[in-house]
C-alpha atoms as a PDB file:
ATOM      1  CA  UNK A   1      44.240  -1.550-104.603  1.00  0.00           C
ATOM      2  CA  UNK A   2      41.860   0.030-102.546  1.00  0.00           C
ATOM      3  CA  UNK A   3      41.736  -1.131 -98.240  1.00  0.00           C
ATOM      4  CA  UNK A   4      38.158  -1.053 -97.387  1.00  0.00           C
ATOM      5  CA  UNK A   5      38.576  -1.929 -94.256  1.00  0.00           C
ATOM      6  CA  UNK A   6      37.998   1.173 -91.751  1.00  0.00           C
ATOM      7  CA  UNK A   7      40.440   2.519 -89.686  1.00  0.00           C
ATOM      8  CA  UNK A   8      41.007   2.712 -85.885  1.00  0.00           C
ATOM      9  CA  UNK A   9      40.210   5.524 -85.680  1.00  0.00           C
ATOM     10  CA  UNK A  10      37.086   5.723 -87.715  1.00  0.00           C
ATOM     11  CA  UNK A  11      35.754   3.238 -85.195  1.00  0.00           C
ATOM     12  CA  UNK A  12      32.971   4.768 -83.211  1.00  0.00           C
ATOM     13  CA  UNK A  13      33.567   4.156 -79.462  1.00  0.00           C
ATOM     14  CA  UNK A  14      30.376   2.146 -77.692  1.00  0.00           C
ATOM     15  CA  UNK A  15      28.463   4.824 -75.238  1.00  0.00           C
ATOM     16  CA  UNK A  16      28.879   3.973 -71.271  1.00  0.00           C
ATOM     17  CA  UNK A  17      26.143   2.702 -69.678  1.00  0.00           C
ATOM     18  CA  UNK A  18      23.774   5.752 -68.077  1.00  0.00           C
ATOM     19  CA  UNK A  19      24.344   4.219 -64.320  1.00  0.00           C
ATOM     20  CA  UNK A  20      28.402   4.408 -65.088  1.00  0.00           C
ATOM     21  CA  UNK A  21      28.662   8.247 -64.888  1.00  0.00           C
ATOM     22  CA  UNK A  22      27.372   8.286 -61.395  1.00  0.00           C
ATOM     23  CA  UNK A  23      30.156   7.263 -58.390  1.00  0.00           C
ATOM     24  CA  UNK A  24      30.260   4.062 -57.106  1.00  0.00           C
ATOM     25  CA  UNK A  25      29.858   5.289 -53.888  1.00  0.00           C
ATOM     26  CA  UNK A  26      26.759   7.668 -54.171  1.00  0.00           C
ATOM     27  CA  UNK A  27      24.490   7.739 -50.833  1.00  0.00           C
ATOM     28  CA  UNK A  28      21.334   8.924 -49.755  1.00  0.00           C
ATOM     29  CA  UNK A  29      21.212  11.902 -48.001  1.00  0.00           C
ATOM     30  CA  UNK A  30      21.165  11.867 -44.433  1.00  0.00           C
ATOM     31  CA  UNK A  31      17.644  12.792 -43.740  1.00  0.00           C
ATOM     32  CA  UNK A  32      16.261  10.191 -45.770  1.00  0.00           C
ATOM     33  CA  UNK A  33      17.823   7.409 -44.449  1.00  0.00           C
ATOM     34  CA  UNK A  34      16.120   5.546 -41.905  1.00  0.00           C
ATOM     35  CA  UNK A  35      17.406   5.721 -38.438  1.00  0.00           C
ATOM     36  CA  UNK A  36      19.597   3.197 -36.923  1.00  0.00           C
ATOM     37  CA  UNK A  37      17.568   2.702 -34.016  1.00  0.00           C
ATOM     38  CA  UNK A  38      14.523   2.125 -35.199  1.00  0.00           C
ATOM     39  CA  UNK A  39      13.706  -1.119 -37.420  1.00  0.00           C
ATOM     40  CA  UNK A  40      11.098  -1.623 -39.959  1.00  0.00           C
ATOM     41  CA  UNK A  41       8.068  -1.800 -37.923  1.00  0.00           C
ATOM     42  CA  UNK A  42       6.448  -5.313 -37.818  1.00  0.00           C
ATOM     43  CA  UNK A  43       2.802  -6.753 -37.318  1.00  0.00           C
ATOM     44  CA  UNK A  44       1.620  -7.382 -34.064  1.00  0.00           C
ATOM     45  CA  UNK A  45      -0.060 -10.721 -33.097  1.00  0.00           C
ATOM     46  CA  UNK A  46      -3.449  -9.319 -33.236  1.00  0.00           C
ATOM     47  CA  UNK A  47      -2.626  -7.235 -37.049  1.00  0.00           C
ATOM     48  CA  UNK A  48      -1.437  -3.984 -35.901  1.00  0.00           C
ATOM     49  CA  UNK A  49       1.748  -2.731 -36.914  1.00  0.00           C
ATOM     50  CA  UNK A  50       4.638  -2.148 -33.976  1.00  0.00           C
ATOM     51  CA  UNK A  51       7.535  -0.576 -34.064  1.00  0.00           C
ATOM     52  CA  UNK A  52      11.108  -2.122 -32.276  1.00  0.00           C
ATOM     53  CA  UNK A  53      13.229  -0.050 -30.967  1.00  0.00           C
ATOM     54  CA  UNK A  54      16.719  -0.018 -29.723  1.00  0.00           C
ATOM     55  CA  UNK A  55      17.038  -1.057 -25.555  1.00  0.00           C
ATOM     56  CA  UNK A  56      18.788   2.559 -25.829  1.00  0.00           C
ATOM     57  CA  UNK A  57      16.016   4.469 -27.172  1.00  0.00           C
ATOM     58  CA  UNK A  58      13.205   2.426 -24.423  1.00  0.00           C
ATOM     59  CA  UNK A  59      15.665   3.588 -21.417  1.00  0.00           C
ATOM     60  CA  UNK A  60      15.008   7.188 -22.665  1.00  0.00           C
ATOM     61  CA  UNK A  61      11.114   6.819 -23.215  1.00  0.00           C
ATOM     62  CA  UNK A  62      10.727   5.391 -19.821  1.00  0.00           C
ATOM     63  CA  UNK A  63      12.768   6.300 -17.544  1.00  0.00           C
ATOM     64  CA  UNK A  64      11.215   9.501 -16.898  1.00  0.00           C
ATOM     65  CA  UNK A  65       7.733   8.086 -16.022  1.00  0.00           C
ATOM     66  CA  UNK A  66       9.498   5.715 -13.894  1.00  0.00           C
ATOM     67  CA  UNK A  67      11.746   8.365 -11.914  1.00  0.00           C
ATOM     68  CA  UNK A  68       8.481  10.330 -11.212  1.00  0.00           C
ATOM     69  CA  UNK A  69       6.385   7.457  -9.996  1.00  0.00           C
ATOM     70  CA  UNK A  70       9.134   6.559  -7.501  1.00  0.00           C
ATOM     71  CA  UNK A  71       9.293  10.780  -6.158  1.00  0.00           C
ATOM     72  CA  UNK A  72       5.319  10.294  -5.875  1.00  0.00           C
ATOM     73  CA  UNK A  73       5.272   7.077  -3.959  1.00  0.00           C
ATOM     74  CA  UNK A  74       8.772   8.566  -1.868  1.00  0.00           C
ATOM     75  CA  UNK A  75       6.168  11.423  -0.778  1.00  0.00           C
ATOM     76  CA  UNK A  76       3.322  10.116  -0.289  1.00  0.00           C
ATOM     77  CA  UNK A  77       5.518   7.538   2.334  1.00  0.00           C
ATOM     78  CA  UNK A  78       6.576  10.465   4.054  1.00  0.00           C
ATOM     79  CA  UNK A  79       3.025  12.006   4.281  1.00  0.00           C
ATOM     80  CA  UNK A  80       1.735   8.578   5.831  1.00  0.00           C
ATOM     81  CA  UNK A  81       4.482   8.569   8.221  1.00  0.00           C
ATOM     82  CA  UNK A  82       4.043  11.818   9.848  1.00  0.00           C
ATOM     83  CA  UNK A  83      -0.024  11.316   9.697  1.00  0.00           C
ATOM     84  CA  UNK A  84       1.105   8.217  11.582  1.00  0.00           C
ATOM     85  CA  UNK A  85       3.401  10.075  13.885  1.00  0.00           C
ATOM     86  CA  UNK A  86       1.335  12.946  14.729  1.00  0.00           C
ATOM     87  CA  UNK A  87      -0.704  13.392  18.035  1.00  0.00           C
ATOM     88  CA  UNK A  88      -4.166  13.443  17.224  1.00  0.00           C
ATOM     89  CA  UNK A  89      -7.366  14.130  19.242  1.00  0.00           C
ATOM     90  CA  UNK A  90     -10.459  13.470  16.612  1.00  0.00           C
ATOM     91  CA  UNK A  91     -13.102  16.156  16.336  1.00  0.00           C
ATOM     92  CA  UNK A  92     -12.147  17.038  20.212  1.00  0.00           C
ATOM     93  CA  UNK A  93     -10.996  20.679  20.937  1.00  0.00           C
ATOM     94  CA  UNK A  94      -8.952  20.960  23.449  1.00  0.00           C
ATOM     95  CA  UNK A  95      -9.166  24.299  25.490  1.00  0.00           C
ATOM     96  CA  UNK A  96      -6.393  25.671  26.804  1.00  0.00           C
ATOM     97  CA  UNK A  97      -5.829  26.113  30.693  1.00  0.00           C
ATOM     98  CA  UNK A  98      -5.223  29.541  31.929  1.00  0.00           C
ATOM     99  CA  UNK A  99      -4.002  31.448  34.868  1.00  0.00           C
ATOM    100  CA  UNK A 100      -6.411  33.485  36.523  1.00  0.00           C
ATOM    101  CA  UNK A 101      -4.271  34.703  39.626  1.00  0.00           C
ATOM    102  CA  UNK A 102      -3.242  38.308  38.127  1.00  0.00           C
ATOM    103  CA  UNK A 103      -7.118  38.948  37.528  1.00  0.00           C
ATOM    104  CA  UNK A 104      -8.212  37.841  40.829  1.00  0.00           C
ATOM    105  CA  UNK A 105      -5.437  39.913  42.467  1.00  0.00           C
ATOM    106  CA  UNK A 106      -6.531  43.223  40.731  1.00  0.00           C
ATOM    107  CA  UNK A 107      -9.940  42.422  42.005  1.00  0.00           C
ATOM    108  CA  UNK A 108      -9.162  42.437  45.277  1.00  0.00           C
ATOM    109  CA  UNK A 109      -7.533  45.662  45.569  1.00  0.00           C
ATOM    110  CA  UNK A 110      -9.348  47.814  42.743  1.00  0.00           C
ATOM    111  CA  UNK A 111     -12.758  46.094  42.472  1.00  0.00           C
ATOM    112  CA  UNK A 112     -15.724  48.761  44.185  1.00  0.00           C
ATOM    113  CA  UNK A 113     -16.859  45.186  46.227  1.00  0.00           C
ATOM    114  CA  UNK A 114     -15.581  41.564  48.040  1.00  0.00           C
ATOM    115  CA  UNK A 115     -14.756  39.122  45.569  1.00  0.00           C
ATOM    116  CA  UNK A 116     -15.758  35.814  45.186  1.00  0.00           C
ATOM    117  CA  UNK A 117     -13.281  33.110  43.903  1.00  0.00           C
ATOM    118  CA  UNK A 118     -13.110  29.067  44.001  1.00  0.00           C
ATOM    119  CA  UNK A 119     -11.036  28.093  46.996  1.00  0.00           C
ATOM    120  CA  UNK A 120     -10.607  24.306  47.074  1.00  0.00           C
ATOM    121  CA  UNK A 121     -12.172  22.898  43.739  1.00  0.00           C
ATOM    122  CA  UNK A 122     -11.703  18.901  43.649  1.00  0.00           C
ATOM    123  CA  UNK A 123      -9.182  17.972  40.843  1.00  0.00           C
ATOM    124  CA  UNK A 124     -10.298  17.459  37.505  1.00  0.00           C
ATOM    125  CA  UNK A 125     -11.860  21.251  37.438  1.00  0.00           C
ATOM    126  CA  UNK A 126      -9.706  23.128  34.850  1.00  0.00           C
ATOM    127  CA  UNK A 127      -9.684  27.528  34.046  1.00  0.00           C
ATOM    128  CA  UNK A 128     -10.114  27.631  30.643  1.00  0.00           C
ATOM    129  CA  UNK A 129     -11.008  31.323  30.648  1.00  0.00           C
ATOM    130  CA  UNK A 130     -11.032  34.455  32.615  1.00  0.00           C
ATOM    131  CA  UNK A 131     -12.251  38.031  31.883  1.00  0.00           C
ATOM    132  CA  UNK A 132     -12.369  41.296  33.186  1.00  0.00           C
ATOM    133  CA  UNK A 133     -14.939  44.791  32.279  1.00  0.00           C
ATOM    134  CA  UNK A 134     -14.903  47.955  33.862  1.00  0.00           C
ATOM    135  CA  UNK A 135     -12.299  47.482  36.522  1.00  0.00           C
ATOM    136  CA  UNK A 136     -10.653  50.779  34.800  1.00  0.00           C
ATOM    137  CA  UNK A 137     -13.596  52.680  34.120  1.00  0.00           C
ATOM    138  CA  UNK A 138     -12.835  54.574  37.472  1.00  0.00           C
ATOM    139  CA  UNK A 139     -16.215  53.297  38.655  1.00  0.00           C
ATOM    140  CA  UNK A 140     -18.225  55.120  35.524  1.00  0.00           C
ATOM    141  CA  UNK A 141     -19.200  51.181  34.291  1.00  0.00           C
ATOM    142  CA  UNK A 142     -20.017  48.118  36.497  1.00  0.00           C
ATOM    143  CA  UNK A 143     -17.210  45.602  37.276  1.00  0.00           C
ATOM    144  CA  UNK A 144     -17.552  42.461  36.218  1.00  0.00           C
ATOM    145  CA  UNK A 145     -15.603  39.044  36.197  1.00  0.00           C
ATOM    146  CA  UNK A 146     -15.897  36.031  34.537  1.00  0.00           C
ATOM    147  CA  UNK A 147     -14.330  32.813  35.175  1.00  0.00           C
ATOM    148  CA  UNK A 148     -14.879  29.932  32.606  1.00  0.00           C
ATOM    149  CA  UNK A 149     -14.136  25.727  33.863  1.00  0.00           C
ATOM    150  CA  UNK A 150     -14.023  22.634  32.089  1.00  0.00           C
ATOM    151  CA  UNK A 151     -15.390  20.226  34.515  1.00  0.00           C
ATOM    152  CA  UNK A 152     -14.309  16.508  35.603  1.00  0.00           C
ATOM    153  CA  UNK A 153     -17.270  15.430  33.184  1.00  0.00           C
ATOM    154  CA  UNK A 154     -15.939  17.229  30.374  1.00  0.00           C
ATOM    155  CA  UNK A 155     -19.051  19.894  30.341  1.00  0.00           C
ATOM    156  CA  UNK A 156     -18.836  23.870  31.003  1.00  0.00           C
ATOM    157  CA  UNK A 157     -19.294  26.109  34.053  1.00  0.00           C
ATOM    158  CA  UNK A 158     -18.848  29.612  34.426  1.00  0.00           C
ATOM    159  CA  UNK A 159     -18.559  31.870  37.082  1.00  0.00           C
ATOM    160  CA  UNK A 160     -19.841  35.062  36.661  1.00  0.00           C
ATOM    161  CA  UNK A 161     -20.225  38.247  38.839  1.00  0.00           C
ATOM    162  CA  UNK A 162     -20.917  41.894  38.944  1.00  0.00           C
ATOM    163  CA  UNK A 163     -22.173  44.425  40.462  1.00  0.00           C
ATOM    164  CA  UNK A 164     -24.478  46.067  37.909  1.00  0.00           C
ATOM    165  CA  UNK A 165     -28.221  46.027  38.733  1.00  0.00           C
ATOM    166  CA  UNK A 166     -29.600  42.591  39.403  1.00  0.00           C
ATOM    167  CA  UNK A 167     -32.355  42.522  37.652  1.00  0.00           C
ATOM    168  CA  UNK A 168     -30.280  42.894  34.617  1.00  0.00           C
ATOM    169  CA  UNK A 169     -27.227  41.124  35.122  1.00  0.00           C
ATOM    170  CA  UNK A 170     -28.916  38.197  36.342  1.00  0.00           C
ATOM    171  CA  UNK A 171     -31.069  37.287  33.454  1.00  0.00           C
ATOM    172  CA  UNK A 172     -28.876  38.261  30.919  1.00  0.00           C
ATOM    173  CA  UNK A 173     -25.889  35.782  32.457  1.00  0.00           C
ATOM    174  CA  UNK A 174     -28.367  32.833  32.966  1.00  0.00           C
ATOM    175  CA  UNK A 175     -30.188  33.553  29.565  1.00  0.00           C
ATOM    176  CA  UNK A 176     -33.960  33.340  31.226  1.00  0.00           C
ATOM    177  CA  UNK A 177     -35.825  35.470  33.322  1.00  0.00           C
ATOM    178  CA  UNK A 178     -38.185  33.064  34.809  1.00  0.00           C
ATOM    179  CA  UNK A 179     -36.843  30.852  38.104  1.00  0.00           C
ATOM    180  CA  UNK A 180     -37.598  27.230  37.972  1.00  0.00           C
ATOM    181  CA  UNK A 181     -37.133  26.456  41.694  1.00  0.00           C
ATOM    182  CA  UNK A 182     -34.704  27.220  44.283  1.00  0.00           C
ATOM    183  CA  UNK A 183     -31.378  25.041  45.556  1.00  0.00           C
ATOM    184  CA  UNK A 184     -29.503  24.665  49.126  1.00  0.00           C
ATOM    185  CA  UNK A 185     -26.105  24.915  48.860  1.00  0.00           C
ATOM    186  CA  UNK A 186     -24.124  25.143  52.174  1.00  0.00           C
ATOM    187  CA  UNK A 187     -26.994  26.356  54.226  1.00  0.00           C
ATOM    188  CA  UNK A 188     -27.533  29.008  51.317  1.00  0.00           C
ATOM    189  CA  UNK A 189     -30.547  29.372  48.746  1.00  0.00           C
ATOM    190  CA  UNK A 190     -29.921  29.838  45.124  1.00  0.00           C
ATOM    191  CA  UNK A 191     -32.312  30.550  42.445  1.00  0.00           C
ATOM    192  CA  UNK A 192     -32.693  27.886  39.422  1.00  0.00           C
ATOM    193  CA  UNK A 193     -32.689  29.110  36.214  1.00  0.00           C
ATOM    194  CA  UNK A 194     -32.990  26.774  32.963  1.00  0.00           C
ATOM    195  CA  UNK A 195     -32.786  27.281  28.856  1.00  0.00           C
ATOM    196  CA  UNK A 196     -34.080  24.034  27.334  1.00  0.00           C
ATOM    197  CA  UNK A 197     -33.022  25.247  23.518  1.00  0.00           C
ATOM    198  CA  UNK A 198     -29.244  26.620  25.089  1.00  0.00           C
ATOM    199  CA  UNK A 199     -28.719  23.435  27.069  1.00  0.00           C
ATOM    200  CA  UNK A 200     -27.705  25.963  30.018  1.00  0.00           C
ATOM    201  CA  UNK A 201     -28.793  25.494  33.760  1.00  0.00           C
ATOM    202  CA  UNK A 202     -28.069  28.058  36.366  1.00  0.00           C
ATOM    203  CA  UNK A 203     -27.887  28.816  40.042  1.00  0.00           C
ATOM    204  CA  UNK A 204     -28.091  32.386  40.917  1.00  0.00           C
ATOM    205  CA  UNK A 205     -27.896  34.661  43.748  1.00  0.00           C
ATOM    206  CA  UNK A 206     -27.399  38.417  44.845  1.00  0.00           C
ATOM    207  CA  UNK A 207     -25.692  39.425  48.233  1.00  0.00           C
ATOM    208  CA  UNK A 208     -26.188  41.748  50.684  1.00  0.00           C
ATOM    209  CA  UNK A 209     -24.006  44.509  49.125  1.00  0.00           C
ATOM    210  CA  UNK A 210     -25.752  44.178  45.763  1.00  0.00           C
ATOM    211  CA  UNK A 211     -23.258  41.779  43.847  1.00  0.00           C
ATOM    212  CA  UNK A 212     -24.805  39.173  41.941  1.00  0.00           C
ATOM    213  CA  UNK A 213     -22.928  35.943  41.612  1.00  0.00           C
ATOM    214  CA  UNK A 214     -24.319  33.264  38.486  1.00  0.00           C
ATOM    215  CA  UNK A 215     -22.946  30.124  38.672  1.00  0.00           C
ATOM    216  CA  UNK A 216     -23.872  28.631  34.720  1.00  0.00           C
ATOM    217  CA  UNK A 217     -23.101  26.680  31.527  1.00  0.00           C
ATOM    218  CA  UNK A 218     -24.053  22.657  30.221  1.00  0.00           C
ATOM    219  CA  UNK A 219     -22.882  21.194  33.349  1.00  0.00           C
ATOM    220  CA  UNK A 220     -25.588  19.155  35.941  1.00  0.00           C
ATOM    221  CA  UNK A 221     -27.003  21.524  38.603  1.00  0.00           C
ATOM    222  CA  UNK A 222     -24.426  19.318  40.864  1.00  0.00           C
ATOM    223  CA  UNK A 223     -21.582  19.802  39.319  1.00  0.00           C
ATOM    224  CA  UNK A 224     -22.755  23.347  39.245  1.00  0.00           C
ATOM    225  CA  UNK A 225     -23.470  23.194  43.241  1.00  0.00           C
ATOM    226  CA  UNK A 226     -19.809  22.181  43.788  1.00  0.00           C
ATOM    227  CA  UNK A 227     -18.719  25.445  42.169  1.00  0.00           C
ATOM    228  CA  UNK A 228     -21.287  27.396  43.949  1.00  0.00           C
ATOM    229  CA  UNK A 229     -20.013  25.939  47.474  1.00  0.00           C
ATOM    230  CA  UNK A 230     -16.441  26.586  46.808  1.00  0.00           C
ATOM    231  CA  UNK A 231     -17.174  30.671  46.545  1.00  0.00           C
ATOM    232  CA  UNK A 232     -15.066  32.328  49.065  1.00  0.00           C
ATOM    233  CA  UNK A 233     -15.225  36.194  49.345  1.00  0.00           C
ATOM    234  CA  UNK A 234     -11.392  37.479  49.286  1.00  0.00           C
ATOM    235  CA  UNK A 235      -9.244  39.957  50.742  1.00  0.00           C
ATOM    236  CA  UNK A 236      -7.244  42.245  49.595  1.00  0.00           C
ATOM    237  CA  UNK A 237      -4.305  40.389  51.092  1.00  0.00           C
ATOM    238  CA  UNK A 238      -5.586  37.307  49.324  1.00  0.00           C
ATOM    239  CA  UNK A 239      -7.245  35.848  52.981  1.00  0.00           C
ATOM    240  CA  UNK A 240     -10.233  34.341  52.493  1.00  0.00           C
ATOM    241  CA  UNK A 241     -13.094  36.067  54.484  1.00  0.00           C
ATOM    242  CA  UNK A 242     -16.016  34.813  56.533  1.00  0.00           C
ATOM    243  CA  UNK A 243     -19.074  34.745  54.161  1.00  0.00           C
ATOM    244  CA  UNK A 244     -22.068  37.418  54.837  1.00  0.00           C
ATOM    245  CA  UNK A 245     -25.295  36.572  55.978  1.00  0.00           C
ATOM    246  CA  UNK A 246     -27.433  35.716  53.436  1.00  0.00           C
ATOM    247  CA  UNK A 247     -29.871  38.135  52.294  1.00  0.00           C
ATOM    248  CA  UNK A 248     -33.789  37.371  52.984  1.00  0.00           C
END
């Protein structure tokens, strides 16, 4: 009698399942998965999306904005303070004061004539400038000093004397060549010279020997009248020496 019924091992084995063959603990790769600290981004309130992110990853995006604002504002704090600090004057320049003695000195012993300086100013007149030409020329160039003030009401006057011809010196130093009156000073006449468009007035006068002496600059003819009286001729030892008669 004939057994129909198949064998065991006749019997054909059931296929896996396709998913099976592949390991149970198969991953993505790495650059496809989605990072830790960023989440799936979400809508904002008014329909845009946003994306959260870690309190890690905001420290990072921030705090290097933040560290520079606070080195700006740190600076500009130390700018204010020494703008605060600092000594300032406005627009006002202030001219320096100098020491004439050395000049006046070398005029009395080399210069070809008597020199006149300021003996006695009232306070408040400050040297500002002083200038010499031709005191080494050995007498080939006129000799010539000038001697710049600042005055108690904060104007200009210059002294300024030579003995090159007068009628050159004279209206080149008071910057006109027409006289506009005359002025006592100490029992002595000076010419009055004026320049409306320089804003300079000028007393002027030439002594006996030939010097010419120009008292000028923005200062009143008064102020300039107080420089003019305080002209002493000098001595080579520095003595002051009785003035010369005027000239007619």
């Amino acid at each position: 009698m004939t057994d129909k019924t198949p064998s065991a091992q006749e019997t054909p084995a059931a296929p896996e399942p396709a998913d099976a063959q592949e390991p149970a603990d198969a991953q993505e790769p790495a650059d496809l998965r989605e990072p830790a600290d960023v989440r799936e981004p979400a809508e904002s309130p008014d329909g845009r999306p946003t994306v959260e992110v870690s309190p890690a990853v905001h420290k990072r995006l921030t705090t290097g904005l933040g560290g520079f604002a606070m080195a700006m504002a740190a600076c500009l704090l130390l700018v204010l303070a020494i703008y605060i600090v600092s000594p300032r004057g406005g627009d006002k320049e202030v001219l320096p004061t100098v020491d004439y003695s050395s000049q006046l000195w070398a005029l009395r012993n080399d210069a070809p004539y008597t020199v006149y300086a300021p003996v006695g100013l009232p306070s408040g007149w400050r040297p500002n400038s002083s200038r010499l030409h031709g005191l080494d020329s050995g007498g080939k160039e006129p000799v010539a000093w000038h001697l710049g003030f600042v005055t108690p009401s904060d104007e200009y006057a210059a002294l300024e004397q030579s003995n090159e011809k007068a009628d050159r010196y004279v209206p080149r130093m008071t910057n006109s060549s027409k006289p506009i009156g005359t002025q006592q000073v100490g029992g002595v006449t000076w010419t009055k010279y004026h320049r409306k468009d320089k804003k300079a007035n000028s007393l002027a006068r030439t002594l006996p020997d030939g010097v010419s002496i120009v008292v000028t600059g923005t200062a009143s003819y008064e102020e300039l009248a107080v420089l003019a009286a305080s002209l002493k001729p000098q001595s080579k030892d520095g003595a002051t020496l009785p003035a010369p008669t005027p000239a007619s």
